[in-house]
C-alpha atoms as a PDB file:
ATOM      1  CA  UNK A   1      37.926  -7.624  34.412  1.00  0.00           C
ATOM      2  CA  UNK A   2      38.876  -4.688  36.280  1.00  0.00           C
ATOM      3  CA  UNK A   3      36.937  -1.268  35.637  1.00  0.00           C
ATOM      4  CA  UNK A   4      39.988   0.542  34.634  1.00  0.00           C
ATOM      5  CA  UNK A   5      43.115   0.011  32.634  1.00  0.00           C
ATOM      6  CA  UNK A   6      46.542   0.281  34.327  1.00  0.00           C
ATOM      7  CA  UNK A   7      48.067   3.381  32.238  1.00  0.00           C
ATOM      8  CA  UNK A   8      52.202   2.727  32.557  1.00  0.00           C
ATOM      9  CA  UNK A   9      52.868   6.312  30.193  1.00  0.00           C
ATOM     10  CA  UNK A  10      51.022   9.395  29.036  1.00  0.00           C
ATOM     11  CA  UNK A  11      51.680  11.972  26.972  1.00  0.00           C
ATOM     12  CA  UNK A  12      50.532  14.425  24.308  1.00  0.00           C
ATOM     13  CA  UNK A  13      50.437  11.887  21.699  1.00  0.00           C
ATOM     14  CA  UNK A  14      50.295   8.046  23.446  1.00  0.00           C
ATOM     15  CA  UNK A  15      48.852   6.590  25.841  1.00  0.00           C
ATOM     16  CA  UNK A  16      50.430   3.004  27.329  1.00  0.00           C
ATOM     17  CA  UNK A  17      48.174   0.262  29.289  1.00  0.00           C
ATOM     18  CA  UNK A  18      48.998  -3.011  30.774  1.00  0.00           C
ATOM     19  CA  UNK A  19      46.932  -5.129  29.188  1.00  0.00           C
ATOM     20  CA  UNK A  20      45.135  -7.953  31.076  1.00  0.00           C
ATOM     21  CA  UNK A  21      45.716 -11.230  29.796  1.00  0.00           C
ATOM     22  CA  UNK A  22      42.415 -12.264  27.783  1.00  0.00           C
ATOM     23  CA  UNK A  23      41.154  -9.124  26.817  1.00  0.00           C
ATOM     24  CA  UNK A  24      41.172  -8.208  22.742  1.00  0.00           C
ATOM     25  CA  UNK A  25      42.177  -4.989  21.350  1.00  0.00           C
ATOM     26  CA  UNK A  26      39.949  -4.429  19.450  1.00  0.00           C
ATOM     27  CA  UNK A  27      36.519  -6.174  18.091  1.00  0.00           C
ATOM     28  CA  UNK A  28      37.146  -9.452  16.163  1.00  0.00           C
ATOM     29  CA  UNK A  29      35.068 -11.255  13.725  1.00  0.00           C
ATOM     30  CA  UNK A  30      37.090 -14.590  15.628  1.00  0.00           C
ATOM     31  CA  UNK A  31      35.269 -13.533  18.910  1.00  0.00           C
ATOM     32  CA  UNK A  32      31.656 -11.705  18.380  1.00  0.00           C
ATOM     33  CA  UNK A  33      30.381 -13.157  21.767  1.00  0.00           C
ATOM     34  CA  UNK A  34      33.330 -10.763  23.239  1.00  0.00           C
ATOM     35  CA  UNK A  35      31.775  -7.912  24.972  1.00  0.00           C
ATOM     36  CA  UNK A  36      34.812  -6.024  26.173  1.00  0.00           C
ATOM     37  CA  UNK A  37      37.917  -4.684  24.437  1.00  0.00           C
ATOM     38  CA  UNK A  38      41.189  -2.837  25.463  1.00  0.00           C
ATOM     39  CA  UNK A  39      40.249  -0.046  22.788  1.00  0.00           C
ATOM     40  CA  UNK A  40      36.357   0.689  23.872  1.00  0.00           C
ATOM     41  CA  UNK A  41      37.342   0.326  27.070  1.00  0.00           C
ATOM     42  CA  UNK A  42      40.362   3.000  27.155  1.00  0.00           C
ATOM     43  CA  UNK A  43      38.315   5.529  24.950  1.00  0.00           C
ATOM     44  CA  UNK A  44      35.386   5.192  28.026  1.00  0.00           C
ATOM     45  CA  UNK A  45      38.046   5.777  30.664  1.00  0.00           C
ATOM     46  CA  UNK A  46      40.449   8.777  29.503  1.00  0.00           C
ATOM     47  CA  UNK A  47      37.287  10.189  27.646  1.00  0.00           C
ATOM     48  CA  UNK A  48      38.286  10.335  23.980  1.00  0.00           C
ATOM     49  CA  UNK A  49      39.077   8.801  20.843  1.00  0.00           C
ATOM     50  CA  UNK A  50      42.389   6.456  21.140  1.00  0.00           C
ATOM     51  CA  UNK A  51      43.771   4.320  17.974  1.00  0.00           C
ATOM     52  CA  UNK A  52      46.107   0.905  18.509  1.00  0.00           C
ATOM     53  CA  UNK A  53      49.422   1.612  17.635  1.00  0.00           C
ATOM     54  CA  UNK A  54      50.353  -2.238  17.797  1.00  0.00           C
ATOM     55  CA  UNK A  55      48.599  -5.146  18.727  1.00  0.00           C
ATOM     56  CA  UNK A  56      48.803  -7.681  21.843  1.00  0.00           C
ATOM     57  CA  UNK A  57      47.340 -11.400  21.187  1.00  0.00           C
ATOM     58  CA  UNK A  58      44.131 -11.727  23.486  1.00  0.00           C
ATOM     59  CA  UNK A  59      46.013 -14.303  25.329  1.00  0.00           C
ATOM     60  CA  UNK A  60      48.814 -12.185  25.962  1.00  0.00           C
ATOM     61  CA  UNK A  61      49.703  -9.518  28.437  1.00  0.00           C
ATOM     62  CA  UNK A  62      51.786  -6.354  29.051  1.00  0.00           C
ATOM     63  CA  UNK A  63      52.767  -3.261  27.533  1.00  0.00           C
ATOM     64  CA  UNK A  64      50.233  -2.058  24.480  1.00  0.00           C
ATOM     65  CA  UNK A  65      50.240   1.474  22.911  1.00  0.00           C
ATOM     66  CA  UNK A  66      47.680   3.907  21.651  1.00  0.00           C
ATOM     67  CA  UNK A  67      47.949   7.133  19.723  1.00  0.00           C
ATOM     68  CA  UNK A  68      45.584  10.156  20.753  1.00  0.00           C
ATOM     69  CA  UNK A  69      44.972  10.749  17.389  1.00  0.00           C
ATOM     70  CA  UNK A  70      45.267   8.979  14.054  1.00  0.00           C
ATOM     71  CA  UNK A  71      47.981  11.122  12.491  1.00  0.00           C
ATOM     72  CA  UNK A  72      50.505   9.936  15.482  1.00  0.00           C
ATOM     73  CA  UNK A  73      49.802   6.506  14.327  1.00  0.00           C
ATOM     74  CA  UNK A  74      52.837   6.379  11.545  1.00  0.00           C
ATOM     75  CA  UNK A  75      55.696   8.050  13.190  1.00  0.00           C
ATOM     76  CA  UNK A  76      55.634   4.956  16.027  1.00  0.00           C
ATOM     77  CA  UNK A  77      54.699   2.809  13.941  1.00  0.00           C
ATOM     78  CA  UNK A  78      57.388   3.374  11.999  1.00  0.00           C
ATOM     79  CA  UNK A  79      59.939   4.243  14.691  1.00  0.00           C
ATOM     80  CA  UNK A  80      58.667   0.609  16.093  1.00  0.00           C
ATOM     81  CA  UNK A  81      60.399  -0.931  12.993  1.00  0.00           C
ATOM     82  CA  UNK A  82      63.801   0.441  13.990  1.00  0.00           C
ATOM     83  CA  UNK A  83      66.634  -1.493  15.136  1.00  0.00           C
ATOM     84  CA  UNK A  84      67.096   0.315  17.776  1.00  0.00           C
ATOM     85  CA  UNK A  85      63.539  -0.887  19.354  1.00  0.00           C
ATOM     86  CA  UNK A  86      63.420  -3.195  21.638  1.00  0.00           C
ATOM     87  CA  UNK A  87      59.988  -5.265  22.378  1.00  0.00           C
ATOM     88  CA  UNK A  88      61.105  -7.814  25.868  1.00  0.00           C
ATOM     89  CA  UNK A  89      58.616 -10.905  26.761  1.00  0.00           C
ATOM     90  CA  UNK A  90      58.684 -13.432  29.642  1.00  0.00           C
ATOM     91  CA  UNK A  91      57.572 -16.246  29.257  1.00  0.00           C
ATOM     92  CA  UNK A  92      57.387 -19.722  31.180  1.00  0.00           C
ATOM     93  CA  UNK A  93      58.460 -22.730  28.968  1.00  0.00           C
ATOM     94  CA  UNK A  94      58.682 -26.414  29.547  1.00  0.00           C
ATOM     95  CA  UNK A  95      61.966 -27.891  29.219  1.00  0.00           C
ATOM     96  CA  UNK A  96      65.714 -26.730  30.693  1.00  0.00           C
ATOM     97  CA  UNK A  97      66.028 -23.693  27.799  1.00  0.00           C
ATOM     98  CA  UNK A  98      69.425 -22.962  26.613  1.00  0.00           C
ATOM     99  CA  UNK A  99      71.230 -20.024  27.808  1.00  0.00           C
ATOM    100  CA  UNK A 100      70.783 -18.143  24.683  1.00  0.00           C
ATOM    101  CA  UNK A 101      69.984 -19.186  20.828  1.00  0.00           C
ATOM    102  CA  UNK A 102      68.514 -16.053  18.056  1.00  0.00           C
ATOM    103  CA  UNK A 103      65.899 -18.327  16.030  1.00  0.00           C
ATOM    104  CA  UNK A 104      65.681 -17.392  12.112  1.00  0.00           C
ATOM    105  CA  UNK A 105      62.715 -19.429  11.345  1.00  0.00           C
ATOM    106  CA  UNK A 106      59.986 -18.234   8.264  1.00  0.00           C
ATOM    107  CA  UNK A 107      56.010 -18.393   9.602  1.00  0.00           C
ATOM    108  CA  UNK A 108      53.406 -18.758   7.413  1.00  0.00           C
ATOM    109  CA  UNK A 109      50.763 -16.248   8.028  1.00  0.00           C
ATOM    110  CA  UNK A 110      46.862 -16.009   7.152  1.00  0.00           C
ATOM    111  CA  UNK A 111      47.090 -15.360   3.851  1.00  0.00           C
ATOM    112  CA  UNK A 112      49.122 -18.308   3.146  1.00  0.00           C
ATOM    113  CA  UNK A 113      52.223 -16.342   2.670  1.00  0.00           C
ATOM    114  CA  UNK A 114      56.093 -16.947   4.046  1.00  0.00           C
ATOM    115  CA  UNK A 115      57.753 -14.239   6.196  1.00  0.00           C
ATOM    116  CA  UNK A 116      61.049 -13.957   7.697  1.00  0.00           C
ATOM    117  CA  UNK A 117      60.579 -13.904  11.896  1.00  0.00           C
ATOM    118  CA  UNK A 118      63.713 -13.634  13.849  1.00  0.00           C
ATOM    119  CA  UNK A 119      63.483 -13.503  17.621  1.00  0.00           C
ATOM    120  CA  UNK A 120      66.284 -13.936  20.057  1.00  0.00           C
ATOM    121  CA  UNK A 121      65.681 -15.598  23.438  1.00  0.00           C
ATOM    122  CA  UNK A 122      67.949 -15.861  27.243  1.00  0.00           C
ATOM    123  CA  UNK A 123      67.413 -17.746  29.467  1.00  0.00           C
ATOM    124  CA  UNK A 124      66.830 -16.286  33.047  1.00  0.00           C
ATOM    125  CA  UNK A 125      65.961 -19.528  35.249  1.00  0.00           C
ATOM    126  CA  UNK A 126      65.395 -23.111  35.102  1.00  0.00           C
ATOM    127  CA  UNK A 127      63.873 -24.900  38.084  1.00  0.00           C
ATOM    128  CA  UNK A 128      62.813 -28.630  38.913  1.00  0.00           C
ATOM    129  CA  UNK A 129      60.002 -29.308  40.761  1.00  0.00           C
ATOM    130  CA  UNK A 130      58.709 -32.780  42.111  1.00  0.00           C
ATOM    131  CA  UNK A 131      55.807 -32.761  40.173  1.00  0.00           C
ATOM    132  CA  UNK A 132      55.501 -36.644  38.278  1.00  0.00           C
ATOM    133  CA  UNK A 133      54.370 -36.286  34.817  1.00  0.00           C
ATOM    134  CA  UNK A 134      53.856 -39.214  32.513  1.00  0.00           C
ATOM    135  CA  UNK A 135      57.109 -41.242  33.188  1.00  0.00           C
ATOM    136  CA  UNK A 136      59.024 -38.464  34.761  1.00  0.00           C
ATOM    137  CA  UNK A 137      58.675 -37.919  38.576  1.00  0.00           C
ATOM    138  CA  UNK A 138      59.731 -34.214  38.485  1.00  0.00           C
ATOM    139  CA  UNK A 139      59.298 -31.741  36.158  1.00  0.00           C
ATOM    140  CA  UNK A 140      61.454 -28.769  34.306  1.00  0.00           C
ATOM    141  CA  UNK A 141      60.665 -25.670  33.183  1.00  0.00           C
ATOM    142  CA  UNK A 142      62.447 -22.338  32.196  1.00  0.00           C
ATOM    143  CA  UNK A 143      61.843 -18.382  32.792  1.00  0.00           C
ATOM    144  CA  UNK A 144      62.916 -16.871  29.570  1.00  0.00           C
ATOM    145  CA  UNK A 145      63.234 -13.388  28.122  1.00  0.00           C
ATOM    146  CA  UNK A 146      62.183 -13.422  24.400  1.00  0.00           C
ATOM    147  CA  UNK A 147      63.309 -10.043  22.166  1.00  0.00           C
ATOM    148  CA  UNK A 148      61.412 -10.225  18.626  1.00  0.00           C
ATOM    149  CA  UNK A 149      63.003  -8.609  15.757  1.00  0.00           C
ATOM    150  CA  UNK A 150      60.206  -9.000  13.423  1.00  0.00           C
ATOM    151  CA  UNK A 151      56.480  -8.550  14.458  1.00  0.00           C
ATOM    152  CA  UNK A 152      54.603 -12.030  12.932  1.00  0.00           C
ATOM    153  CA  UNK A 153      51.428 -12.956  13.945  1.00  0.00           C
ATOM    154  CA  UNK A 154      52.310 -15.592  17.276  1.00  0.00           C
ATOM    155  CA  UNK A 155      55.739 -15.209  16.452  1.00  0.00           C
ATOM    156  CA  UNK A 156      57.328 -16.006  19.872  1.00  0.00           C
ATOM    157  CA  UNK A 157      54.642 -18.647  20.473  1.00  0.00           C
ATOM    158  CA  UNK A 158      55.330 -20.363  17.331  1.00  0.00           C
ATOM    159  CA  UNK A 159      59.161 -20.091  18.165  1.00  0.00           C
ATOM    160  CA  UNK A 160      58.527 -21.666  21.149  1.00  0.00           C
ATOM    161  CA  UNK A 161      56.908 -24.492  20.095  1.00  0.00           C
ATOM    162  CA  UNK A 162      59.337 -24.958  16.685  1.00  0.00           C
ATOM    163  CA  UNK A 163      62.290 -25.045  19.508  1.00  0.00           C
ATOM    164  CA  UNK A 164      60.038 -27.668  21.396  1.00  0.00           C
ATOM    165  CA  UNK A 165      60.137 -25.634  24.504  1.00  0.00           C
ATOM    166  CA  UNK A 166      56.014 -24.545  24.621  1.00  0.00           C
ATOM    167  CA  UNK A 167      55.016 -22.134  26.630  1.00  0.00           C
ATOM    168  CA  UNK A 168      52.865 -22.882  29.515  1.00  0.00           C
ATOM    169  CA  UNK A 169      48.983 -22.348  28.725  1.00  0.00           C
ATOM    170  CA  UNK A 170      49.605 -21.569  25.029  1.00  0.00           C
ATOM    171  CA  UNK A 171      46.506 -22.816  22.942  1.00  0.00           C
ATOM    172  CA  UNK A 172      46.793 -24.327  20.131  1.00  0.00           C
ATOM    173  CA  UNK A 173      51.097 -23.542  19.960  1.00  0.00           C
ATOM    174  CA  UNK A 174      51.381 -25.121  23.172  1.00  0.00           C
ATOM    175  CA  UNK A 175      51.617 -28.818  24.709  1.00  0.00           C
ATOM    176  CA  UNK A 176      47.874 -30.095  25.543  1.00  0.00           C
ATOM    177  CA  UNK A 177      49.804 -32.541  28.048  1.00  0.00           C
ATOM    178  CA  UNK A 178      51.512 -29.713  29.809  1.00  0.00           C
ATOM    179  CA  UNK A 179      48.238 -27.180  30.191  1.00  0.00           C
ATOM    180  CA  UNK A 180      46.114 -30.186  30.984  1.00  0.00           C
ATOM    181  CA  UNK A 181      48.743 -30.633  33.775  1.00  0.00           C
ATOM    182  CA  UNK A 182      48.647 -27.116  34.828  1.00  0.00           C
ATOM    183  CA  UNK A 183      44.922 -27.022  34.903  1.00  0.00           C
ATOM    184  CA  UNK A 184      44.626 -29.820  37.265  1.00  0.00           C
ATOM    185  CA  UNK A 185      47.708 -28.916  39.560  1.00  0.00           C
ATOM    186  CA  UNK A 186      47.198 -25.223  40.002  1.00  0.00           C
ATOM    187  CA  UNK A 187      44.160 -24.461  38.292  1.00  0.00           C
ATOM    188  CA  UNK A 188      45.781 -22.862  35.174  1.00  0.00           C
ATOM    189  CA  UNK A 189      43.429 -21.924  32.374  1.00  0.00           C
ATOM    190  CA  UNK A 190      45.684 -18.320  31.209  1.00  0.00           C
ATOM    191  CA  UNK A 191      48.941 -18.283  29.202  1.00  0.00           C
ATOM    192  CA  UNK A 192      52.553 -17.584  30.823  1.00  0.00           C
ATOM    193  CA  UNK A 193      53.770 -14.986  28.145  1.00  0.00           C
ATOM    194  CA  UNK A 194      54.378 -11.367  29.272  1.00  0.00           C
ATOM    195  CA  UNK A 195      54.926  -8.094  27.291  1.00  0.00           C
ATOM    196  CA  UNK A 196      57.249  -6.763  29.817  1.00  0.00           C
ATOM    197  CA  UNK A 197      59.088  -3.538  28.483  1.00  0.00           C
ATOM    198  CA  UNK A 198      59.313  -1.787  25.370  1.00  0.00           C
ATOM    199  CA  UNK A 199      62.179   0.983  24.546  1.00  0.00           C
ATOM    200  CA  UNK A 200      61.828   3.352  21.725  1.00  0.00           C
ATOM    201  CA  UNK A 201      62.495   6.729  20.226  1.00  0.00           C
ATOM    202  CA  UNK A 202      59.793   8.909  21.002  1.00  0.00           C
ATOM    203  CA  UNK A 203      59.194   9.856  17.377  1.00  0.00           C
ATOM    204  CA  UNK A 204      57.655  13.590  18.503  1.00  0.00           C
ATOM    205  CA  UNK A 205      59.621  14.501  21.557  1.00  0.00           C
ATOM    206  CA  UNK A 206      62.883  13.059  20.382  1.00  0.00           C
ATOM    207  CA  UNK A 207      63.808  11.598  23.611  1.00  0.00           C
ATOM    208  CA  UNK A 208      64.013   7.289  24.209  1.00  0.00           C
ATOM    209  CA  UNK A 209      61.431   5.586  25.997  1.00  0.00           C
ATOM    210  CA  UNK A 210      61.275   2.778  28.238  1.00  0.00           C
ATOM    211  CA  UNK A 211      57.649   1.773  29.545  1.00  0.00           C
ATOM    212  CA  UNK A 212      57.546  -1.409  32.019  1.00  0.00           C
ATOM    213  CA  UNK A 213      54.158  -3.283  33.085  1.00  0.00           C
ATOM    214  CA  UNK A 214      54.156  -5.444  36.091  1.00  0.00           C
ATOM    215  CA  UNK A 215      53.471  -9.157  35.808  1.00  0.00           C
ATOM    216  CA  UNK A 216      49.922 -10.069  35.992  1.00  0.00           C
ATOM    217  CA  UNK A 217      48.302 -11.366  39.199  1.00  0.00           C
ATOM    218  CA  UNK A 218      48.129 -15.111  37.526  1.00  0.00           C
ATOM    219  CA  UNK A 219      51.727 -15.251  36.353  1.00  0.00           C
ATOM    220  CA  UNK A 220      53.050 -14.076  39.996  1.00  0.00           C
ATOM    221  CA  UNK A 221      51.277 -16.747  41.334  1.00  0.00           C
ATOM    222  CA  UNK A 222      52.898 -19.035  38.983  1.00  0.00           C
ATOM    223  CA  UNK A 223      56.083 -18.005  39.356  1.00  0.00           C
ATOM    224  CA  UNK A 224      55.933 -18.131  42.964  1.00  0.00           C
ATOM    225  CA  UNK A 225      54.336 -21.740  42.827  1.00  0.00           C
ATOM    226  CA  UNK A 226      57.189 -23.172  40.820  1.00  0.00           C
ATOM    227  CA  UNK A 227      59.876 -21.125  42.616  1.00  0.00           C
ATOM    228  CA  UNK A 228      61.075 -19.001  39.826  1.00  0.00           C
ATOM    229  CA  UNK A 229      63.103 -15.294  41.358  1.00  0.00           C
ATOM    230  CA  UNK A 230      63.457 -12.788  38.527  1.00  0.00           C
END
């Protein structure tokens, strides 16, 4: 892990990191051998007390936002929950993906409980490689740009997989056949999904806000490896 976080945007009131693929935001009773977490490890760098606005899975990379202080917390919160916001992810599927399909599919979430998850994906590439897998002697796979209108738990993961187009290196949402493929063949063990951008009203300074993170160094490699230009 690198000493310091990437910071894409600062201001009075946030502060914006890339976050590495594999690091938590915050501590976890699912991971107490974790030593190191986006929010401890922010806090140590800019030198005082940051808050999560949102939250990143561990496995996941890209854009993640903190508040300087607690009482910022609400106002993006709740400007995150407008329709005008706009959350993008890429991600690396198996399969040819269809140019464009807006999946209304319920989740069921820890608690046991249903919740309406809508997320709208485009497709930006599809490539073919000869790479023989099973009884196929190439395989396909798909650069896609995935824009959640509701924030579940794994939403776009769980999309993925309910659409049967996994993404590559997803654990447990993804295709054990596919990773195990990656794993040997380029010596894969991280997950192809990508916060890329998020656009919002600044809900202090009343101006919109687009923050970008660059792609990680594993999913570059990736992308480059399979051919993919986006």
């Amino acid at each position: 892990m690198e000493a310091n976080l990437e910071i894409l945007y600062e201001d009075d009131y946030i502060i914006a990191i890339n976050k590495p693929a594999g690091l938590l935001v915050h501590r976890s009773k699912l991971a107490r051998d974790v030593k190191e977490f986006a929010l401890q490890m922010l806090r140590n760098q800019v030198g005082q007390h940051v808050t999560p606005i949102h939250r990143l899975d561990r496995k996941t990379s890209g854009v993640l936002l903190f508040a300087k202080q607690q009482e910022f917390v609400n106002g993006f919160q709740t400007v995150l929950q407008e329709e005008k916001t706009q959350k993008t992810y890429i991600a690396v599927v198996r399969g040819f993906f269809t140019n464009e399909i807006v999946v209304d599919h319920p989740l069921i979430n820890e608690a046991g409980k249903k919740q309406d998850a809508f997320t709208k994906f485009r497709l930006l590439q599809q490539i073919e490689i000869p790479l023989a897998h099973g009884k196929f002697q190439t395989s396909r796979y798909s650069i896609i740009e995935a824009l959640p209108k509701t924030g579940r738990m794994h939403q776009i993961r769980k999309h993925l997989n309910h659409l049967r187009h996994p993404i590559i290196g997803d654990r447990p949402h993804g295709c054990n056949k596919q990773n195990a493929l990656f794993l040997k063949e380029f010596k894969l063990e991280k997950m192809l999904l990508h916060a890329k951008s998020l656009e919002l009203r600044h809900p202090f300074l009343d101006e919109n806000l687009k923050i970008e993170a660059g792609f990680p160094e594993h999913f570059h490699a990736m992308m480059e490896k399979l051919g993919f230009k986006i």
